[in-house]
C-alpha atoms as a PDB file:
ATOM      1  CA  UNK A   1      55.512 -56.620  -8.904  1.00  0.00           C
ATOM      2  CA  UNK A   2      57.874 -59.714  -8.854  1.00  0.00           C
ATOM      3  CA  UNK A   3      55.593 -63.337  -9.999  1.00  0.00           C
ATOM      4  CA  UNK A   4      56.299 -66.148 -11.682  1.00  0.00           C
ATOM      5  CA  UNK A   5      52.568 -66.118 -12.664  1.00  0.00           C
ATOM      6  CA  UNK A   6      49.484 -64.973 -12.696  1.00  0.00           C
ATOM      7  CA  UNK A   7      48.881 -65.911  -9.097  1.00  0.00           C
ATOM      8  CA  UNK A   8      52.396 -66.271  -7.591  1.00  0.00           C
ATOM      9  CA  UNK A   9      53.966 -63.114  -5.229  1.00  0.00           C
ATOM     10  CA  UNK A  10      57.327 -63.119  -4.204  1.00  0.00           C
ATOM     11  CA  UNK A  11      56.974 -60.380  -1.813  1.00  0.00           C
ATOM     12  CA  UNK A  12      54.570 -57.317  -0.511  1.00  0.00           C
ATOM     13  CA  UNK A  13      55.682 -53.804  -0.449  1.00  0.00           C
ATOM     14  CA  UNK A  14      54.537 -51.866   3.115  1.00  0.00           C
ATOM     15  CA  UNK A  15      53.956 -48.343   2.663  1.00  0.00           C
ATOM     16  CA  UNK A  16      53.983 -47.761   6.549  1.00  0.00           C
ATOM     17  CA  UNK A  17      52.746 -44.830   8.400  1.00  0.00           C
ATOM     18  CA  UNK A  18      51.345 -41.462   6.432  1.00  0.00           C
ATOM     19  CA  UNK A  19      54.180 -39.369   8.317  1.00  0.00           C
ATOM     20  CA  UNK A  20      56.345 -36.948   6.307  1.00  0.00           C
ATOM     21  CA  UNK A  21      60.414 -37.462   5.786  1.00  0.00           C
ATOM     22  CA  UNK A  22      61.343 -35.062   7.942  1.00  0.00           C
ATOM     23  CA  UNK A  23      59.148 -36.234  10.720  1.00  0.00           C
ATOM     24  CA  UNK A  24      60.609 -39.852  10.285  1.00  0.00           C
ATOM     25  CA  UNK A  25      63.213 -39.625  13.110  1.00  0.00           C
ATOM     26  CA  UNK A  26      60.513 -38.262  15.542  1.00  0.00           C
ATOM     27  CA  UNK A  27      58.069 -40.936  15.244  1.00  0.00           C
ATOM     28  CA  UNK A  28      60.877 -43.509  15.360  1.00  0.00           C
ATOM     29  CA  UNK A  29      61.763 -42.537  18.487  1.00  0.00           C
ATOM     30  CA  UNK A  30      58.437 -42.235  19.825  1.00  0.00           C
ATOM     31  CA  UNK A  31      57.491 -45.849  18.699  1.00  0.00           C
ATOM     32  CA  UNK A  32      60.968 -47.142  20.064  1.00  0.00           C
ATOM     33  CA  UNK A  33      59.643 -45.978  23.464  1.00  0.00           C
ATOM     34  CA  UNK A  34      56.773 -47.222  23.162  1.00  0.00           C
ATOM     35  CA  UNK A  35      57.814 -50.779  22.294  1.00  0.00           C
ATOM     36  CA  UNK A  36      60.654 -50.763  24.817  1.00  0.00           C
ATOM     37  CA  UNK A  37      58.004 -49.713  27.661  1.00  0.00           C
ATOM     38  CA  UNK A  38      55.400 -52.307  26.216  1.00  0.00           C
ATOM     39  CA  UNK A  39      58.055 -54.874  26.394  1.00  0.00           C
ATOM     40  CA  UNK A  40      59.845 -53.944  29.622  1.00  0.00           C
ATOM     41  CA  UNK A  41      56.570 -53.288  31.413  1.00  0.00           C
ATOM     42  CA  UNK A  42      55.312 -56.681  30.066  1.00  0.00           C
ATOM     43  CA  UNK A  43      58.142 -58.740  31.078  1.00  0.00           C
ATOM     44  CA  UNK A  44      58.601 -57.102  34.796  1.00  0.00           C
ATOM     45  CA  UNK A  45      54.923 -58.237  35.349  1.00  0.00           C
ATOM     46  CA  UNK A  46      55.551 -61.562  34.055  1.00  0.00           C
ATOM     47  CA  UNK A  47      58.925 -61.590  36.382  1.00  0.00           C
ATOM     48  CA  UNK A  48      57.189 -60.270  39.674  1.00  0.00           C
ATOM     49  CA  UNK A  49      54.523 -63.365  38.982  1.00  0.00           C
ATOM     50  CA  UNK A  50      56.693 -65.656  38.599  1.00  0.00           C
ATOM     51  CA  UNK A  51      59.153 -65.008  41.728  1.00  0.00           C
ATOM     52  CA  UNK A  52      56.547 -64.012  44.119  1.00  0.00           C
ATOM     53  CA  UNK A  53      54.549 -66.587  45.582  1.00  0.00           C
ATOM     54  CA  UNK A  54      51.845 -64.464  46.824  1.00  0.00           C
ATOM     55  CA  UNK A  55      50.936 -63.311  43.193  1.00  0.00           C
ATOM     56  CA  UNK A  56      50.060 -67.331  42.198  1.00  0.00           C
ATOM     57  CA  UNK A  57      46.397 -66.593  41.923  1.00  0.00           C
ATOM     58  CA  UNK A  58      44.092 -66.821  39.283  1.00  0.00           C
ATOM     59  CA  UNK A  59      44.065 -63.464  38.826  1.00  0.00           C
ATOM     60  CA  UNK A  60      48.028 -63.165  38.085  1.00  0.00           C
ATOM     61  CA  UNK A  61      47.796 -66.595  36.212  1.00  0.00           C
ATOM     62  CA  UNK A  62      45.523 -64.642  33.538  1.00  0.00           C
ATOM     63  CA  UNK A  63      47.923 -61.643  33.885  1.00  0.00           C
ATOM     64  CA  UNK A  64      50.876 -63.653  33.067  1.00  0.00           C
ATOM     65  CA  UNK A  65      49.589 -64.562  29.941  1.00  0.00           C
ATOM     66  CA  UNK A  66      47.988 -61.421  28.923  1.00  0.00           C
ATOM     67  CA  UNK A  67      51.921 -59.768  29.539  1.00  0.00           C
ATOM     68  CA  UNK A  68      53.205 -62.286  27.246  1.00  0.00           C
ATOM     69  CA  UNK A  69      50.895 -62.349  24.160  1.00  0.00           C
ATOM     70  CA  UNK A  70      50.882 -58.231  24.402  1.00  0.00           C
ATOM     71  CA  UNK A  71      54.502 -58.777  24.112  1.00  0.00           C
ATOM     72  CA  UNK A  72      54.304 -60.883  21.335  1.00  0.00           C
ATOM     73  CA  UNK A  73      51.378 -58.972  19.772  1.00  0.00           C
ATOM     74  CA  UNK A  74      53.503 -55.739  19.476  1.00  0.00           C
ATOM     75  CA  UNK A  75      56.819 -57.685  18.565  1.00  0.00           C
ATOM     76  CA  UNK A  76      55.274 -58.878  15.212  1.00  0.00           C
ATOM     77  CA  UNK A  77      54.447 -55.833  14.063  1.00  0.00           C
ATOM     78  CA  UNK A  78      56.669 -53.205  15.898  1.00  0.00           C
ATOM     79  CA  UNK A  79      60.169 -53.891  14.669  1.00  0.00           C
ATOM     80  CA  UNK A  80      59.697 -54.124  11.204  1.00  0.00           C
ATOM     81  CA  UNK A  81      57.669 -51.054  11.207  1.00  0.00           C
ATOM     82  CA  UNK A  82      60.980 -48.960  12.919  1.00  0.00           C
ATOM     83  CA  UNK A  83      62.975 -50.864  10.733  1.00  0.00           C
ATOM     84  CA  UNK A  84      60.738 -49.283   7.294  1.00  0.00           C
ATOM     85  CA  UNK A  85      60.780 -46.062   8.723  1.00  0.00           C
ATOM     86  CA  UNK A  86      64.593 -46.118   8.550  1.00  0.00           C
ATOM     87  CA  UNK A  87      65.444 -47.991   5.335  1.00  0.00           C
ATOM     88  CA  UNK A  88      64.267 -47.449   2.207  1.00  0.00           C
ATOM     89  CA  UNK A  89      63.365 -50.966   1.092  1.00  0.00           C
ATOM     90  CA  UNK A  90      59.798 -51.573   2.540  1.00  0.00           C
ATOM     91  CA  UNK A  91      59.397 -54.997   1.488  1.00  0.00           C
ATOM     92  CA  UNK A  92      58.650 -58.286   3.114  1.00  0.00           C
ATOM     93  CA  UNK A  93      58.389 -61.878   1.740  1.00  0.00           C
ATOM     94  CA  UNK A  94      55.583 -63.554   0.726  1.00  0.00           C
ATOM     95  CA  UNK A  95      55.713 -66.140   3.477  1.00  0.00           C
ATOM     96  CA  UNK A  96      57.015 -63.217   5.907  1.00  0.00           C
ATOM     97  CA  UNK A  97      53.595 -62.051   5.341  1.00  0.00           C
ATOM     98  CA  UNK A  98      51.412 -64.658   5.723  1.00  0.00           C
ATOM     99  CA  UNK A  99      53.022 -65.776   8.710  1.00  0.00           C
ATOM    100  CA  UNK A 100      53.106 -62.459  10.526  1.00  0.00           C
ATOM    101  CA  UNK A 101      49.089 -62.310   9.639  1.00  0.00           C
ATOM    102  CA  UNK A 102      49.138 -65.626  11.478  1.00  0.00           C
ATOM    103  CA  UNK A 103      50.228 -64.620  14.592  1.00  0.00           C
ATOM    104  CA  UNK A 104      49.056 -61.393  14.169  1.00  0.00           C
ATOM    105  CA  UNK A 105      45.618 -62.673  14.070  1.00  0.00           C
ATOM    106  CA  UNK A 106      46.431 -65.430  16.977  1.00  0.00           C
ATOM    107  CA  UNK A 107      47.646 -63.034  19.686  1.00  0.00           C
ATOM    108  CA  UNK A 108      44.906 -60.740  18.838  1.00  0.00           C
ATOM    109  CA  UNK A 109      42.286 -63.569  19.255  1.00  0.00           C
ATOM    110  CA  UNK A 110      44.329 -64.603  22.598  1.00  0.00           C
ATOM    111  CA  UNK A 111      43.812 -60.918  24.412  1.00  0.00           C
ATOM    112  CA  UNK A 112      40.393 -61.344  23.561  1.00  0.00           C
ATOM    113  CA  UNK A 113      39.823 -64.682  25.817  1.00  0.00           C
ATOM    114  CA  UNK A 114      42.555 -63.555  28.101  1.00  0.00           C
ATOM    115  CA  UNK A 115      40.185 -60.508  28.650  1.00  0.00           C
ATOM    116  CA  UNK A 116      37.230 -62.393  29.014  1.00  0.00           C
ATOM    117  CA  UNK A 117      38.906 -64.430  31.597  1.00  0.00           C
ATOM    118  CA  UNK A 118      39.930 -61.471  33.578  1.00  0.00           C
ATOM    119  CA  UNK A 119      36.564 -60.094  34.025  1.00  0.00           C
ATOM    120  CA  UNK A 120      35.190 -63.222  34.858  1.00  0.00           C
ATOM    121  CA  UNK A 121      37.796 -63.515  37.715  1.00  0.00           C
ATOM    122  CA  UNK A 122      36.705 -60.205  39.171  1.00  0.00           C
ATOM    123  CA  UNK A 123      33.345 -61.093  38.681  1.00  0.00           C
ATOM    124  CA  UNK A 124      33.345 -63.739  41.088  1.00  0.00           C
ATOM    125  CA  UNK A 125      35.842 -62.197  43.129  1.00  0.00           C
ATOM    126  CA  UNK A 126      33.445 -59.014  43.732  1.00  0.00           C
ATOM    127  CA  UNK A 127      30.072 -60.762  43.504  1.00  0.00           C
ATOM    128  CA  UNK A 128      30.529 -64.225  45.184  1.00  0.00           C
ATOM    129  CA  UNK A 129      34.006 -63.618  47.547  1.00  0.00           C
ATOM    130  CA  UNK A 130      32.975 -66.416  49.600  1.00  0.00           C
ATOM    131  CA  UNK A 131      32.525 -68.921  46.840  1.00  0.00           C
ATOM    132  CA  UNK A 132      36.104 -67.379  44.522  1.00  0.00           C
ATOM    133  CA  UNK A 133      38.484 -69.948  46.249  1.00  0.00           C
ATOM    134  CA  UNK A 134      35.773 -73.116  45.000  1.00  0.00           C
ATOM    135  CA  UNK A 135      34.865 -71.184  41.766  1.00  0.00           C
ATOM    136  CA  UNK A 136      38.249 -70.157  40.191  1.00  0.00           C
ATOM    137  CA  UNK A 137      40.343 -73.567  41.161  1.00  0.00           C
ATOM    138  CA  UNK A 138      43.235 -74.228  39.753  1.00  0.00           C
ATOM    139  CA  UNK A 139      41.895 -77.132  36.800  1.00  0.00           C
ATOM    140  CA  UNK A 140      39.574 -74.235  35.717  1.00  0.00           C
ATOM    141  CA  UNK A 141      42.201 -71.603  35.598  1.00  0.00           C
ATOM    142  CA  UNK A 142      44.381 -74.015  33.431  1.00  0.00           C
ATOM    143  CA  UNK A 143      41.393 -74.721  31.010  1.00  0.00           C
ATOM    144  CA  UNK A 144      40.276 -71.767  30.026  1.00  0.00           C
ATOM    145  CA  UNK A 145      43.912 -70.378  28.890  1.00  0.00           C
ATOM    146  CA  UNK A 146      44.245 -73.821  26.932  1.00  0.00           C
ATOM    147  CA  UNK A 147      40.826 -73.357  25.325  1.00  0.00           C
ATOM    148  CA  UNK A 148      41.816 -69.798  24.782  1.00  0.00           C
ATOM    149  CA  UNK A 149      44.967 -70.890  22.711  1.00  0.00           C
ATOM    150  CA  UNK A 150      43.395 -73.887  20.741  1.00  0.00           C
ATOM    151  CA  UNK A 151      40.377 -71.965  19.789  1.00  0.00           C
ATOM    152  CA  UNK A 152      42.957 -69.063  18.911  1.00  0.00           C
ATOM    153  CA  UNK A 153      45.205 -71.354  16.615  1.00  0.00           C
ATOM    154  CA  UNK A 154      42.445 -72.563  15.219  1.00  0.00           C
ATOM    155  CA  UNK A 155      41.150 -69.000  14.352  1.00  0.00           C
ATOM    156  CA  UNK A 156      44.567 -67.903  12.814  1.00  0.00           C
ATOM    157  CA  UNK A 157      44.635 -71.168  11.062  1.00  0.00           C
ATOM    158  CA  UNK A 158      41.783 -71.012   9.208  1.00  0.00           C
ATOM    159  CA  UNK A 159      41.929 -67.524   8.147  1.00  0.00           C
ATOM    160  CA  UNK A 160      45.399 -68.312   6.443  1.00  0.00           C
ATOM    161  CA  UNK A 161      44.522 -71.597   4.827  1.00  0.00           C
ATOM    162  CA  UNK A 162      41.744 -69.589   3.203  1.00  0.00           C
ATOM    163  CA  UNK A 163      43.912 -66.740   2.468  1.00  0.00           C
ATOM    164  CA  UNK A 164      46.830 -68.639   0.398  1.00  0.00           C
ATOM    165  CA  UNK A 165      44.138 -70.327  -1.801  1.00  0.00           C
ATOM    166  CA  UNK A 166      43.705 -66.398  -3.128  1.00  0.00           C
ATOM    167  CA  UNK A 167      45.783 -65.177  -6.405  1.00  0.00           C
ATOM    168  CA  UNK A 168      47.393 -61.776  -5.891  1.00  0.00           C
ATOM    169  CA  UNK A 169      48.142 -60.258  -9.453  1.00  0.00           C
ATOM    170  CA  UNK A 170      47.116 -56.952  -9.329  1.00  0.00           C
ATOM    171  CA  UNK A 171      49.012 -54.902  -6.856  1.00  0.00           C
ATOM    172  CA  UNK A 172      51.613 -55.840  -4.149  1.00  0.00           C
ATOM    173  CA  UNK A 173      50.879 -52.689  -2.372  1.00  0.00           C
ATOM    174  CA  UNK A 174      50.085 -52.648   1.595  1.00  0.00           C
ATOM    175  CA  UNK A 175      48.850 -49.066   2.500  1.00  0.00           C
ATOM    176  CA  UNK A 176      49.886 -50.310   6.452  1.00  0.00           C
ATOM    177  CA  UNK A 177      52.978 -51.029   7.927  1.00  0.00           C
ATOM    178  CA  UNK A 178      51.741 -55.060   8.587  1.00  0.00           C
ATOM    179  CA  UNK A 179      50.513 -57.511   6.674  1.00  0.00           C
ATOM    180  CA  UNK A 180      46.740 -57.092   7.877  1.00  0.00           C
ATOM    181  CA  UNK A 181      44.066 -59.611   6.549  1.00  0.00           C
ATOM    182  CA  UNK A 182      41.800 -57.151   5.927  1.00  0.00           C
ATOM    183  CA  UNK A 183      44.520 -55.482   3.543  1.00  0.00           C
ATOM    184  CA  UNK A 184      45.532 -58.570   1.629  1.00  0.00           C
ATOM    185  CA  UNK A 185      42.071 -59.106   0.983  1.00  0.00           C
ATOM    186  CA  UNK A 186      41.831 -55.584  -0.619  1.00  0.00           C
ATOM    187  CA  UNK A 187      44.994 -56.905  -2.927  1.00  0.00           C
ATOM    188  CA  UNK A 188      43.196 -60.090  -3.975  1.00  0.00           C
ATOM    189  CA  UNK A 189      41.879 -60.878  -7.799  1.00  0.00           C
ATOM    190  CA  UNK A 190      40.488 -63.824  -6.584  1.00  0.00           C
ATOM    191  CA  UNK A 191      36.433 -64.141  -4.639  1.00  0.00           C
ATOM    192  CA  UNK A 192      37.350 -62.998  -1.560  1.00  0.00           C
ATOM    193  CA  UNK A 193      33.444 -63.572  -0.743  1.00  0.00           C
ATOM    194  CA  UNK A 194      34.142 -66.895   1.340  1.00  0.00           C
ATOM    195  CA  UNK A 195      37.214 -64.998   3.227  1.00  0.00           C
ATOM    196  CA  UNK A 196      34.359 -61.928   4.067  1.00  0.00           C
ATOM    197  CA  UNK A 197      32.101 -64.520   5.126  1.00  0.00           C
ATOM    198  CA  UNK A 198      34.308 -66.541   7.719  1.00  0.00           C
ATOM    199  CA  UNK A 199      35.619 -62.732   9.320  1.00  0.00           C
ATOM    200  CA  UNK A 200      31.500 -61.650   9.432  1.00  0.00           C
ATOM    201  CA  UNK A 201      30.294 -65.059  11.357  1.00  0.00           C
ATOM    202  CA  UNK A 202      33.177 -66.979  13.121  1.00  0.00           C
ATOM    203  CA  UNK A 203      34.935 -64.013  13.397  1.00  0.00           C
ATOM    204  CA  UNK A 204      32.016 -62.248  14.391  1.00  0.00           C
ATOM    205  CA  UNK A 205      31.491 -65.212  17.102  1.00  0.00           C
ATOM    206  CA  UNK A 206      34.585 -64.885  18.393  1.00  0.00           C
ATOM    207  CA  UNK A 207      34.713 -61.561  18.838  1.00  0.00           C
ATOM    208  CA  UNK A 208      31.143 -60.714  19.901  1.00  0.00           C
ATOM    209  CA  UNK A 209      31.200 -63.881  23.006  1.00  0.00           C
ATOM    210  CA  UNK A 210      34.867 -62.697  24.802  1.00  0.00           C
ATOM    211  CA  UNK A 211      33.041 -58.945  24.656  1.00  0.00           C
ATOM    212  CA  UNK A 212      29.798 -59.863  25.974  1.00  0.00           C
ATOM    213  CA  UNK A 213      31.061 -61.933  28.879  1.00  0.00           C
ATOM    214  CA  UNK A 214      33.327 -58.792  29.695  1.00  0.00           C
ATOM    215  CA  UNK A 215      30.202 -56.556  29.506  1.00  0.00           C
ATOM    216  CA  UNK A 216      28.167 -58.675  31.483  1.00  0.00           C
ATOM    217  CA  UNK A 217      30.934 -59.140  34.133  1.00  0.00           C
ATOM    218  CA  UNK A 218      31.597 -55.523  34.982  1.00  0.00           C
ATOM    219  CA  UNK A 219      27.516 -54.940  34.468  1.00  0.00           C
ATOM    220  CA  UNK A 220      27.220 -57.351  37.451  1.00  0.00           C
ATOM    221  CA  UNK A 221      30.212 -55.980  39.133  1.00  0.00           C
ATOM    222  CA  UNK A 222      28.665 -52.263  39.159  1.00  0.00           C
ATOM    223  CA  UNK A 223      25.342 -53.398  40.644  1.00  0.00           C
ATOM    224  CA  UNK A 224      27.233 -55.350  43.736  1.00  0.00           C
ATOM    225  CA  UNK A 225      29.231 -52.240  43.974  1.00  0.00           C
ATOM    226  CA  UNK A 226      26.004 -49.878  44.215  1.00  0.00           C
ATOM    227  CA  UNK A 227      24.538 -52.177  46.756  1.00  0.00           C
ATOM    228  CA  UNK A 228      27.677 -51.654  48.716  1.00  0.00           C
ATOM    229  CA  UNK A 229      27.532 -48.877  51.844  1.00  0.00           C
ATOM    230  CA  UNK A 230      31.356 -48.686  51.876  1.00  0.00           C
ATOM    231  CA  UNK A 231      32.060 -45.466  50.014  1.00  0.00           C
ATOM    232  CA  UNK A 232      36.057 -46.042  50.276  1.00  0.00           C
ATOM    233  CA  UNK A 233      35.199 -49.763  48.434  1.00  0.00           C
ATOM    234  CA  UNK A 234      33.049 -48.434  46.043  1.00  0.00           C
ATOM    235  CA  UNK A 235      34.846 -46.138  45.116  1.00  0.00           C
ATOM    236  CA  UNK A 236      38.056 -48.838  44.622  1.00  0.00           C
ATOM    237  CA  UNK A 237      35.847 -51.036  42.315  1.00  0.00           C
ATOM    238  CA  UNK A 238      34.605 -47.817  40.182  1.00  0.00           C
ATOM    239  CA  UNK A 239      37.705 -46.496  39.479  1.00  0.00           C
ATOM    240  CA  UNK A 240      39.356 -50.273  39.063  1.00  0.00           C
ATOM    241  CA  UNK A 241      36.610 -51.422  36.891  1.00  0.00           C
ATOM    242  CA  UNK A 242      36.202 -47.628  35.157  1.00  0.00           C
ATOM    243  CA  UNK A 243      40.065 -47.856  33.850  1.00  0.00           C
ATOM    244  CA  UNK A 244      39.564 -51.769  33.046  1.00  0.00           C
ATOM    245  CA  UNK A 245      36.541 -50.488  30.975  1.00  0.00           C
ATOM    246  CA  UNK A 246      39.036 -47.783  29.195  1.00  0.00           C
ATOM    247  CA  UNK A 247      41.177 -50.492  27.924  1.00  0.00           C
ATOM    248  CA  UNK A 248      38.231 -52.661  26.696  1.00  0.00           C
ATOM    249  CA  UNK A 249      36.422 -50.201  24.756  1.00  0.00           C
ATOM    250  CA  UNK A 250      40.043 -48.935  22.904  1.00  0.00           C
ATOM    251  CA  UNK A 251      41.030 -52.336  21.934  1.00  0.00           C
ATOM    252  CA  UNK A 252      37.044 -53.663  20.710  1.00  0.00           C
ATOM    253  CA  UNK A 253      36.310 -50.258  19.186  1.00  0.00           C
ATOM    254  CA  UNK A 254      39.891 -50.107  17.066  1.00  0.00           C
ATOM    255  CA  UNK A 255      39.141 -54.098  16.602  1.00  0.00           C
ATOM    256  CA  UNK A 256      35.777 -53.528  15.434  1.00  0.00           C
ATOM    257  CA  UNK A 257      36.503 -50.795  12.966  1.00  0.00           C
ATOM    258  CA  UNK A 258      39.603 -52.106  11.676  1.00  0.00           C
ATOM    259  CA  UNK A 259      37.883 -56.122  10.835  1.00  0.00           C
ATOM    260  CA  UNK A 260      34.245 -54.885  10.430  1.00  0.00           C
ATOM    261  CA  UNK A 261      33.445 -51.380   9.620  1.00  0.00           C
ATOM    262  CA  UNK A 262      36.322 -50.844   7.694  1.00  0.00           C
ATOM    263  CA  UNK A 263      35.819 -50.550   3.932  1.00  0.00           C
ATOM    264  CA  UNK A 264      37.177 -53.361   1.561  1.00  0.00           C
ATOM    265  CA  UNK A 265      37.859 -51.680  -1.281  1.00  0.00           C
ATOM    266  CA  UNK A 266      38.737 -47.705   0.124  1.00  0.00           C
ATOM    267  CA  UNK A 267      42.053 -48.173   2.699  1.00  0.00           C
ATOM    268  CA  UNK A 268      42.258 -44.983   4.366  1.00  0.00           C
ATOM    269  CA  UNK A 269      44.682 -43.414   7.369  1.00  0.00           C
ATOM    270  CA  UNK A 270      42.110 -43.912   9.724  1.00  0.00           C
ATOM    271  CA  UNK A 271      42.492 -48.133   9.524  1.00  0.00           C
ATOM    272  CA  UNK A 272      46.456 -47.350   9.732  1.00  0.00           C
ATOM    273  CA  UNK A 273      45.763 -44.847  13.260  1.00  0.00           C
ATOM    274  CA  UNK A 274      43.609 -47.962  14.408  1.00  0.00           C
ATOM    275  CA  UNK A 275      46.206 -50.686  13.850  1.00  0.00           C
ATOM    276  CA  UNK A 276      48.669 -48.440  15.959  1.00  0.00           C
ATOM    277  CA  UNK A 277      46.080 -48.297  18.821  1.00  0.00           C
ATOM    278  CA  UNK A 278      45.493 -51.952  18.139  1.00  0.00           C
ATOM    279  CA  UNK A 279      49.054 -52.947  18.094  1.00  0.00           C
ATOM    280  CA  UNK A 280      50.863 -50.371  19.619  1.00  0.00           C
ATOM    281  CA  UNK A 281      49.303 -48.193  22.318  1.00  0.00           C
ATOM    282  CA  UNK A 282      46.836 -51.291  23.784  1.00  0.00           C
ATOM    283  CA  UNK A 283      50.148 -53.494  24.993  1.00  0.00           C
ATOM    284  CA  UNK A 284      51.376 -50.404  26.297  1.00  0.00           C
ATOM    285  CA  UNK A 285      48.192 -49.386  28.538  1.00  0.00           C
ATOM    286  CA  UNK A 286      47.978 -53.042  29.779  1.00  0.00           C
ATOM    287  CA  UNK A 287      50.934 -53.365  31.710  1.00  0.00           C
ATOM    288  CA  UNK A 288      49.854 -50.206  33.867  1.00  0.00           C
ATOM    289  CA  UNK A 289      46.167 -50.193  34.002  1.00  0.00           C
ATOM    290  CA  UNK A 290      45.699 -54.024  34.985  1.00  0.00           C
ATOM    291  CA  UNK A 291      49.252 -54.349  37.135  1.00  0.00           C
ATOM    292  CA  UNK A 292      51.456 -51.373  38.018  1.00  0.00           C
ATOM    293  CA  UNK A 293      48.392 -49.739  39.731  1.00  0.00           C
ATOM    294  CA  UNK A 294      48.110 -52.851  41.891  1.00  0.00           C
ATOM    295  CA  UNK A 295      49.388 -52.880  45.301  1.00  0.00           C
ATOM    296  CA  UNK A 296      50.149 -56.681  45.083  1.00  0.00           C
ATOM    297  CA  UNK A 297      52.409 -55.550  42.310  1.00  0.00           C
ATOM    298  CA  UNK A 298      53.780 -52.604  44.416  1.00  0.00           C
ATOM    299  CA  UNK A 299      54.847 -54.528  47.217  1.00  0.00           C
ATOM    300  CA  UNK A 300      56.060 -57.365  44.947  1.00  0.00           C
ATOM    301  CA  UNK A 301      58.270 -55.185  43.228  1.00  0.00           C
ATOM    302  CA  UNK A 302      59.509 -53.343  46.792  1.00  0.00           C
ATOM    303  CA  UNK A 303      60.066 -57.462  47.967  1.00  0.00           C
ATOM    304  CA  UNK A 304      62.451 -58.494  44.780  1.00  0.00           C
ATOM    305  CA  UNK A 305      64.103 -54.674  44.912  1.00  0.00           C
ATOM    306  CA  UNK A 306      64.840 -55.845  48.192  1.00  0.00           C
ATOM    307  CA  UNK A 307      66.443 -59.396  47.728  1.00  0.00           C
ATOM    308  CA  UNK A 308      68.460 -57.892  45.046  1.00  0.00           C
ATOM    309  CA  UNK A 309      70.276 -55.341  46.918  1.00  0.00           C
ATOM    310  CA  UNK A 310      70.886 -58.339  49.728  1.00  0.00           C
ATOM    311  CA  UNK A 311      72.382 -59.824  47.122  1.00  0.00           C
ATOM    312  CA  UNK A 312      74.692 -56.937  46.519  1.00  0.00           C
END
């Protein structure tokens, strides 16, 4: 391990996914797919918002911002993790580290809220139709995405100005293929019992509120939907809510295993097949369960097919 000290790390070594050499060129294509669909996917739903007018609700507002921080959640992990699989230098920087553990933890924390926000919107839309229009204004919309990213910042913030205050001078090695908190803890020779502490309570906070407002949401959204006599719309809401549900539970359960069940001191492959659902597969899903499912996005992406071959 390269120091100047006792405490002071030049760099981390990744040790990636547990996937054998000769397997290496399947699983990078795989996960090239799968980023290249998770971007792609992302950034057509952020371009059909944007250039269709009747997609400016509050609905699509959330959307938009849920397609860009799943873009930038798999982009800070993704790339360098095709780029180890190929080379045979698995190292990153100190500060490459810490700052991809920033954002890492920041986007994370934003799909949370973003999440939250969604169910709430269908909430009202489902429950109190009459009352969406007054409920879900426009001021609201806007305050709840900029609450989402300060109390996100602040999140990621803290969590790194606690973790640079820890020494590293045991070993550099990251059984992952990104810098995870949870794994640089694992690393540190320092008390890492103040670092445990802020994940278990604010973390905890932060994770438990988003998850309970979705719960509650789709809780209250099932029991309007039971009261309903249209079988054709209850059957809509069930199966829109059921694959909305899909999503929730793989991102929270990976989340909650990976931050809070997860052992400190024994990394195993079963925190490395959680990141991938975390960082990988969950972007991926969005994109199609929340959007490309969605007539609204259907016809909006039938209206700009069309105004680009007038164009022709």
């Amino acid at each position: 391990m390269m120091k100047e000290n006792q405490s002071t790390v030049f760099e981390f070594l990744l040790l990636g996914l547990p996937i054998r050499p000769e397997q290496q060129n399947i699983f990078f294509i795989l996960f090239l797919a799968m980023y290249l669909a998770t971007v792609l996917g992302n950034l057509l739903i952020i371009l059909l918002i944007r250039l269709d007018s009747h997609l400016h609700t509050p609905m699509y507002f959330f959307l938009n911002h849920l397609a860009f921080s799943d873009i930038s959640l798999s982009s800070i992990t993704v790339p360098k993790m095709l780029m180890n699989i190929q080379a045979q230098q698995h190292s990153i920087s100190y500060k490459g580290c810490i700052s991809q553990m920033y954002f890492f933890v920041l986007f994370g924390c934003l799909d949370n809220f973003l999440l939250a926000a969604m169910a709430y919107d269908r909430y009202v839309a489902i429950c109190h139709p009459l009352h969406y229009i007054t409920v879900m204004r426009e001021e609201l919309c806007v305050c709840l995405v900029a609450g989402s990213w300060f109390f996100c910042c602040v999140h990621a913030l803290l969590h790194t100005l606690l973790l640079i205050q820890l020494s590293f001078c045991a070993s550099n090695t990251i059984p992952n293929f990104f810098c995870d908190l949870t794994a640089l803890l694992k690393l540190s020779c320092s008390d890492v019992s103040l670092n445990k502490l802020v994940i278990f309570t604010e973390g905890g906070l932060l994770f438990i509120l988003p998850l309970s407002s979705i719960m509650g949401s789709y809780i209250l959204i099932g029991r309007t939907a039971l009261k309903t006599t249209s079988t054709k719309r209850f059957i809509k809401t069930f199966s829109t809510c059921g694959s909305h549900l899909i999503v929730v539970f793989l991102y929270y359960g990976t989340l909650a295993g990976e931050y809070f069940f997860s052992s400190f001191q024994n990394p195993s492959d079963k925190d490395i097949i959680a990141s991938v659902i975390y960082t990988v597969v969950t972007p991926l899903l969005n994109p199609f369960i929340y959007s490309l499912r969605n007539r609204d996005i259907k016809q909006a992406l039938e209206i700009v097919g069309t105004r680009i071959n007038c164009f022709k």
